[in-house]
PDB file of N, CA and C in Angstrom:
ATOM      1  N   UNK A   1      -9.166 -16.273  15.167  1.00  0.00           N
ATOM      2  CA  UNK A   1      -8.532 -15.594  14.070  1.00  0.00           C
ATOM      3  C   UNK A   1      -9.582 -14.753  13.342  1.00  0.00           C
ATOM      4  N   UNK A   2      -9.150 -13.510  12.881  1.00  0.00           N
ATOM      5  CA  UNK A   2     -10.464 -12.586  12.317  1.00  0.00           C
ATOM      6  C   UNK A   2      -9.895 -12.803  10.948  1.00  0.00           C
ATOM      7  N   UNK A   3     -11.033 -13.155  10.281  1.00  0.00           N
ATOM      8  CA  UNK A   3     -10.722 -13.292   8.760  1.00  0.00           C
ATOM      9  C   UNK A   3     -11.591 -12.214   7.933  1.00  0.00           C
ATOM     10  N   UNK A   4     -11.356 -11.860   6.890  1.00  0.00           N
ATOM     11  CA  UNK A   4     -11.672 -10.640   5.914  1.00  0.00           C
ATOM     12  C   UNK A   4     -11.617 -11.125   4.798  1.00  0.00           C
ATOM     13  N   UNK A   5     -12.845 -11.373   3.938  1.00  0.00           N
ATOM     14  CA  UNK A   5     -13.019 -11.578   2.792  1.00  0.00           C
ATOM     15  C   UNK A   5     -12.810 -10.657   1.603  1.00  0.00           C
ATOM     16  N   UNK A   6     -11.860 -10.636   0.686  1.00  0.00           N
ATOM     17  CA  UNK A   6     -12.138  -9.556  -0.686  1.00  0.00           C
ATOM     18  C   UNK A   6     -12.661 -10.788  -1.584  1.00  0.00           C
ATOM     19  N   UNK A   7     -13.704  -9.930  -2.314  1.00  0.00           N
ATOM     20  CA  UNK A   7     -14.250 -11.377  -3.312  1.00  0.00           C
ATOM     21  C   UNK A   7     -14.276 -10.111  -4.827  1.00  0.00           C
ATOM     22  N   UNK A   8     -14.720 -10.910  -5.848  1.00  0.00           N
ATOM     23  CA  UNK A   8     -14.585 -10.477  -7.152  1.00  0.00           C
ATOM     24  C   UNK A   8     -15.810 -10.918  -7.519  1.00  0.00           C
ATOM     25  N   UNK A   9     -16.978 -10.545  -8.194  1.00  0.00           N
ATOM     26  CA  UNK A   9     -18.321 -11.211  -8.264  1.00  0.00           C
ATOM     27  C   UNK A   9     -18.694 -10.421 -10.256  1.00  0.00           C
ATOM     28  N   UNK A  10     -18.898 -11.469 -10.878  1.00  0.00           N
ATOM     29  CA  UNK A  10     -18.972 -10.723 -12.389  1.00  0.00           C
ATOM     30  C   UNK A  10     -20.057 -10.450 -12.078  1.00  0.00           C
ATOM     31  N   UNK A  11     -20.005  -8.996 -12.787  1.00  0.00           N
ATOM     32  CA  UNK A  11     -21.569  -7.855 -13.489  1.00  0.00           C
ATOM     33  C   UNK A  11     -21.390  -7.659 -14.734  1.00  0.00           C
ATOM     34  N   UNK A  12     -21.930  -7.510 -14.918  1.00  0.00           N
ATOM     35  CA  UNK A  12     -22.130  -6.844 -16.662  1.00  0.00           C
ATOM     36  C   UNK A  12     -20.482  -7.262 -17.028  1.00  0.00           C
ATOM     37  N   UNK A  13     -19.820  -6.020 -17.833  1.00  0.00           N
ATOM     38  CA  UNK A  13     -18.600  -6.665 -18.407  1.00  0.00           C
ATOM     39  C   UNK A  13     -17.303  -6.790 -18.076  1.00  0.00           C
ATOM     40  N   UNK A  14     -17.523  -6.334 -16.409  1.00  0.00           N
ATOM     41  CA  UNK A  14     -16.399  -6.582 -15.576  1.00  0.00           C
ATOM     42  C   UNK A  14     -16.478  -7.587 -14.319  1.00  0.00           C
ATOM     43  N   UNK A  15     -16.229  -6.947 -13.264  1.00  0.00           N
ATOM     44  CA  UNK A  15     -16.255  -7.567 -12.102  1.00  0.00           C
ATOM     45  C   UNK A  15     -16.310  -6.415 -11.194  1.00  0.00           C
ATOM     46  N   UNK A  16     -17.182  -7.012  -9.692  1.00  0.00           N
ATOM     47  CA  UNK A  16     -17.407  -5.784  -8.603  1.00  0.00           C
ATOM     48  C   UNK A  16     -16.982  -6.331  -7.418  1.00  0.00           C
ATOM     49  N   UNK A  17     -16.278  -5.538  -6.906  1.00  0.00           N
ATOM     50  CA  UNK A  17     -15.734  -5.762  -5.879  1.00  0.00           C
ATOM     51  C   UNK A  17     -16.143  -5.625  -4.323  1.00  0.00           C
ATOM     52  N   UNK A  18     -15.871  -6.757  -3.708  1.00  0.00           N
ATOM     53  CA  UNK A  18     -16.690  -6.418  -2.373  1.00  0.00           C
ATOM     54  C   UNK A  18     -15.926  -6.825  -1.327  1.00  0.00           C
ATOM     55  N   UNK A  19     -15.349  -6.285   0.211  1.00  0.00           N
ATOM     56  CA  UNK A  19     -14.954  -6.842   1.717  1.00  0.00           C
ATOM     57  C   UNK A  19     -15.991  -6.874   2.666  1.00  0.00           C
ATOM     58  N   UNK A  20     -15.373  -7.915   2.894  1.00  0.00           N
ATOM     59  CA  UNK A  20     -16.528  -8.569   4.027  1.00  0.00           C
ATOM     60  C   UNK A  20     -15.742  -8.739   5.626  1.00  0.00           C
ATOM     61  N   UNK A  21     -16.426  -8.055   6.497  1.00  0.00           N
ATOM     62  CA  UNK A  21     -15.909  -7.514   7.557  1.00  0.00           C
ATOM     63  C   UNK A  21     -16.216  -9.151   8.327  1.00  0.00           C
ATOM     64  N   UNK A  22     -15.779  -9.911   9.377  1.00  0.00           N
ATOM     65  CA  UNK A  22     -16.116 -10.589  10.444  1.00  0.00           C
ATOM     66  C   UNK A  22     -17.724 -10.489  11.161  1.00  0.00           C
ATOM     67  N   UNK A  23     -17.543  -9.003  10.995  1.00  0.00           N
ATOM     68  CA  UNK A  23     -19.240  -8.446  11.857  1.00  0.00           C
ATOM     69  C   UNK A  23     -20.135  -8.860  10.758  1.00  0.00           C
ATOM     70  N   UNK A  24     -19.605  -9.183   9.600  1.00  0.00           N
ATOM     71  CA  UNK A  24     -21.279  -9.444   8.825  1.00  0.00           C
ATOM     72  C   UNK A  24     -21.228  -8.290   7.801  1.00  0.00           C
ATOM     73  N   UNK A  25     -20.619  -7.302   7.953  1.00  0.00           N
ATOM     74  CA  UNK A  25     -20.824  -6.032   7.264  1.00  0.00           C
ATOM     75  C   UNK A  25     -19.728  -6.109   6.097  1.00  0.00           C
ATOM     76  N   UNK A  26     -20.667  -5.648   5.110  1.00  0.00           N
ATOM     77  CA  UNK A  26     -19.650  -5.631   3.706  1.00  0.00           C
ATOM     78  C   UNK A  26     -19.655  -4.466   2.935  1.00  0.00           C
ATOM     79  N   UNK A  27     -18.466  -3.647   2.114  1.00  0.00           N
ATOM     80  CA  UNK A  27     -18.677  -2.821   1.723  1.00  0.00           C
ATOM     81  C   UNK A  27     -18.144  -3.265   0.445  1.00  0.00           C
ATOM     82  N   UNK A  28     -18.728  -2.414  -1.041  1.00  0.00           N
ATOM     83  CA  UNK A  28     -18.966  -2.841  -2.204  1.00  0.00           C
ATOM     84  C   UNK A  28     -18.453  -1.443  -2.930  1.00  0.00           C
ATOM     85  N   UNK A  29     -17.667  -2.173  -3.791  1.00  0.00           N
ATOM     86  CA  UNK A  29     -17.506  -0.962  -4.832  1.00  0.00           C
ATOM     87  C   UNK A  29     -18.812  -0.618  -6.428  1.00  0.00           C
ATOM     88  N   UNK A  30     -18.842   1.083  -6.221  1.00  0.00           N
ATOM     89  CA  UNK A  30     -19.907   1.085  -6.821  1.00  0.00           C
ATOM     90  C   UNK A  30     -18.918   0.942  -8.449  1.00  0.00           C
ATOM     91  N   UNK A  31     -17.893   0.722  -8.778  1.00  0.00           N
ATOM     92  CA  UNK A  31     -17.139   0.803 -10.094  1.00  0.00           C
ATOM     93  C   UNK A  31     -17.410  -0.869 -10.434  1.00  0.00           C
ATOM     94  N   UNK A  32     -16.982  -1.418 -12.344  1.00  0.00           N
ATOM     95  CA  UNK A  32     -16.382  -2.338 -12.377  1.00  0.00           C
ATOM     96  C   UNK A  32     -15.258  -2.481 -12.927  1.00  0.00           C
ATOM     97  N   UNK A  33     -14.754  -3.021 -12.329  1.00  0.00           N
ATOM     98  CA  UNK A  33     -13.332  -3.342 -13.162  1.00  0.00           C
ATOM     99  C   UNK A  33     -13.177  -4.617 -14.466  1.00  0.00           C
ATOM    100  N   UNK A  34     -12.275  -4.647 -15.337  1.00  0.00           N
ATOM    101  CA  UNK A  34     -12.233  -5.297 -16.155  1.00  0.00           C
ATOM    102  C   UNK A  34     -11.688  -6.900 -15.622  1.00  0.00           C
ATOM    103  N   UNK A  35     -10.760  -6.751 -14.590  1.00  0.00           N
ATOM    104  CA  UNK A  35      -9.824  -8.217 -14.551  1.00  0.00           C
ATOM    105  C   UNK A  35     -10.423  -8.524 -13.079  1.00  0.00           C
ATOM    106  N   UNK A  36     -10.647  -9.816 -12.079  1.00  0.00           N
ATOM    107  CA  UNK A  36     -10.491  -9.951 -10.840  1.00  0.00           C
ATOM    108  C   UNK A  36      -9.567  -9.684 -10.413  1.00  0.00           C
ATOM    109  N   UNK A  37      -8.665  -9.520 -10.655  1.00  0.00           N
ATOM    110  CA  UNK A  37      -7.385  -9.015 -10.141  1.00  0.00           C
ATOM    111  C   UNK A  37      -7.315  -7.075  -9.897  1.00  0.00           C
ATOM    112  N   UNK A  38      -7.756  -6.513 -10.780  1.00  0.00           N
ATOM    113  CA  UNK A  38      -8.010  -5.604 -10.849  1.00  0.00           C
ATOM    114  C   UNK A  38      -9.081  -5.026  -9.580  1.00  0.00           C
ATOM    115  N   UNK A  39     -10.199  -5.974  -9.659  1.00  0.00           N
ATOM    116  CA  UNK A  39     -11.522  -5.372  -8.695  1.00  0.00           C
ATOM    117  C   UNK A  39     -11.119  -5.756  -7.150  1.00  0.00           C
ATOM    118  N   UNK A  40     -10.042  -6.978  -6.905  1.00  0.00           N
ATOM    119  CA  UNK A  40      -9.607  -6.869  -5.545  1.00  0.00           C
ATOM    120  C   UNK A  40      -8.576  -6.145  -5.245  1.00  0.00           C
ATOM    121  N   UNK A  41      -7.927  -5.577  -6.027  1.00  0.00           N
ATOM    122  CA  UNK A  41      -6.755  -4.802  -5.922  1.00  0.00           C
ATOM    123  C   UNK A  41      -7.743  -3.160  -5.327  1.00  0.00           C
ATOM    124  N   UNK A  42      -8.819  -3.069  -5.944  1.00  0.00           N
ATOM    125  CA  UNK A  42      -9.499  -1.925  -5.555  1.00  0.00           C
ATOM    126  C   UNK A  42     -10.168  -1.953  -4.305  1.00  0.00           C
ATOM    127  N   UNK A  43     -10.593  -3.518  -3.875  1.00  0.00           N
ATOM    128  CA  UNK A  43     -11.579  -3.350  -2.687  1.00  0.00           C
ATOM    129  C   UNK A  43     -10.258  -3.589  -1.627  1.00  0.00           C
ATOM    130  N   UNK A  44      -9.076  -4.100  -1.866  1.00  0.00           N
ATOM    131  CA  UNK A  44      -8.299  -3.899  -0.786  1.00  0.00           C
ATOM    132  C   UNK A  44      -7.507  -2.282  -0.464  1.00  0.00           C
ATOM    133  N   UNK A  45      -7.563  -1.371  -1.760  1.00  0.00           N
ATOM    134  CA  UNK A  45      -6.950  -0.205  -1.613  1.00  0.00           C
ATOM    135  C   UNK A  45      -8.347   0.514  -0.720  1.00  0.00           C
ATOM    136  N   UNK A  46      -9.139   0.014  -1.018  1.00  0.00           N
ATOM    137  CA  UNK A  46     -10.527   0.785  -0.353  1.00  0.00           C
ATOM    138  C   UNK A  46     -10.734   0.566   1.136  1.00  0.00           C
ATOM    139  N   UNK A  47     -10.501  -0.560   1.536  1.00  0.00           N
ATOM    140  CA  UNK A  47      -9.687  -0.795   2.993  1.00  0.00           C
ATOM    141  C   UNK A  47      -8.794   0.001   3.406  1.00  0.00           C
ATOM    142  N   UNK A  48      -7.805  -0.001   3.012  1.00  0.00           N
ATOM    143  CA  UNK A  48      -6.923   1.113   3.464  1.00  0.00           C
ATOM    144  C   UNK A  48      -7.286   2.255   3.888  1.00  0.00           C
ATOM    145  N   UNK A  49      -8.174   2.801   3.267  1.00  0.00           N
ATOM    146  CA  UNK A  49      -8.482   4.039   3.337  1.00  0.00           C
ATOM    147  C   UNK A  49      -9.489   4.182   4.445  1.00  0.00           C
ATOM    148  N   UNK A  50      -9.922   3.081   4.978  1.00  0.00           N
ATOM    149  CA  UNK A  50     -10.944   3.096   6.328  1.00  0.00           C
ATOM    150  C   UNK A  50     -10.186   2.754   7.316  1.00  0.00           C
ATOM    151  N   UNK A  51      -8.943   3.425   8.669  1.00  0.00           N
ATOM    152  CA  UNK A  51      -8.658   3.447   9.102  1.00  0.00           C
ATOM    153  C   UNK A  51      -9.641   3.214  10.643  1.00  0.00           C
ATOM    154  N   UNK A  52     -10.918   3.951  10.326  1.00  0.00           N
ATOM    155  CA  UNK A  52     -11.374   3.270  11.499  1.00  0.00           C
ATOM    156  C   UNK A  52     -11.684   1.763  11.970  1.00  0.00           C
ATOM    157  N   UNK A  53     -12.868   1.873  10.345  1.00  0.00           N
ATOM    158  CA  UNK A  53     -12.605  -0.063  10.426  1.00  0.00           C
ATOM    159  C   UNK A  53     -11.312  -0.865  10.609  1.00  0.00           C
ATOM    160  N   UNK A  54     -10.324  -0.503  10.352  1.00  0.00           N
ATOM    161  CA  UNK A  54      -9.221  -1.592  10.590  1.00  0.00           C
ATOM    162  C   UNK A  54      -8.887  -1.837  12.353  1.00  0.00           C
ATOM    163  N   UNK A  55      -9.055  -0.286  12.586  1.00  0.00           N
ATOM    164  CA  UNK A  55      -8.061  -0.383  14.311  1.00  0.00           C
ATOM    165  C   UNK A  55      -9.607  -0.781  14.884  1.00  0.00           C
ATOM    166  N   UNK A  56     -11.049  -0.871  14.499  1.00  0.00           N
ATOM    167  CA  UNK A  56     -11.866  -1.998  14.903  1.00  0.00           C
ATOM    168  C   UNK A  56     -11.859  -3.099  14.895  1.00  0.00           C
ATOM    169  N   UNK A  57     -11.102  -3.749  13.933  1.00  0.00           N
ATOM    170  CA  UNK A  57     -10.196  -5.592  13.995  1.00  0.00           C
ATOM    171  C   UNK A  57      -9.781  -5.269  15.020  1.00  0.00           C
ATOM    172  N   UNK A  58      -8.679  -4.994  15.988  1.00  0.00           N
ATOM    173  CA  UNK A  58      -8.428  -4.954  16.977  1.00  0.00           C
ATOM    174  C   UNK A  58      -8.893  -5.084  18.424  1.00  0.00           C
ATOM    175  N   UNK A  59      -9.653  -4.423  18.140  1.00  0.00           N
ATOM    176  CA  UNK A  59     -10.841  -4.001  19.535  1.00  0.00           C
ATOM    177  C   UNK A  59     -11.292  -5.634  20.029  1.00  0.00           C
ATOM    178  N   UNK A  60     -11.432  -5.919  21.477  1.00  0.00           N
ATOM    179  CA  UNK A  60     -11.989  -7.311  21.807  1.00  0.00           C
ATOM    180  C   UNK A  60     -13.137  -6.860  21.368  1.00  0.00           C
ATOM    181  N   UNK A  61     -13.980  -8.094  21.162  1.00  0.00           N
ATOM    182  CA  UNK A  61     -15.818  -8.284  21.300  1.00  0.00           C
ATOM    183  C   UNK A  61     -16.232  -7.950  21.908  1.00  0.00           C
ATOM    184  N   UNK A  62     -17.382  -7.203  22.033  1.00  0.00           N
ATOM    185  CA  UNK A  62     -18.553  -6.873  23.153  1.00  0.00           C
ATOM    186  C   UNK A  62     -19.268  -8.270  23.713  1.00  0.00           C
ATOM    187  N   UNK A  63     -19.044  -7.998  24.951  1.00  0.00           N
ATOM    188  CA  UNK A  63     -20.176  -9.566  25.511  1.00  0.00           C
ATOM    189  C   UNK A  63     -21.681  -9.629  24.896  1.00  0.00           C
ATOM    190  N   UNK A  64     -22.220 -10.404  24.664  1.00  0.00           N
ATOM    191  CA  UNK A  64     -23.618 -10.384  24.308  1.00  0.00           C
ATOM    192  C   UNK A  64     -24.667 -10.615  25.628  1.00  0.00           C
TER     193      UNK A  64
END
């Protein structure tokens, strides 16, 4: 099962938002938002918008 982390992490007087890919790779919003609700609502709209990364969930693994 490929799992995908959105997390909410407090900074200063909000919260920053970050997804965490399976591969290890995470991408971070440079904004903060005021609510956790708010900062994952952003790092999942920010997903969306990476169409390549997603149809890469898909793809089998490379052998090592």
């Amino acid at each position: 099962m490929t799992s995908i982390t959105l997390s909410a992490t407090a900074q200063g007087n909000g919260y920053h938002a970050t997804v965490t890919f399976p591969d290890g790779i995470s991408i971070s919003s440079a904004e903060t938002y005021p609510t956790v609700s708010l900062a994952v609502g952003a790092a999942a709209t920010k997903l969306l918008d990476m169409p390549g990364r997603l149809a890469a969930l898909d793809r089998p693994p490379k052998p090592q």
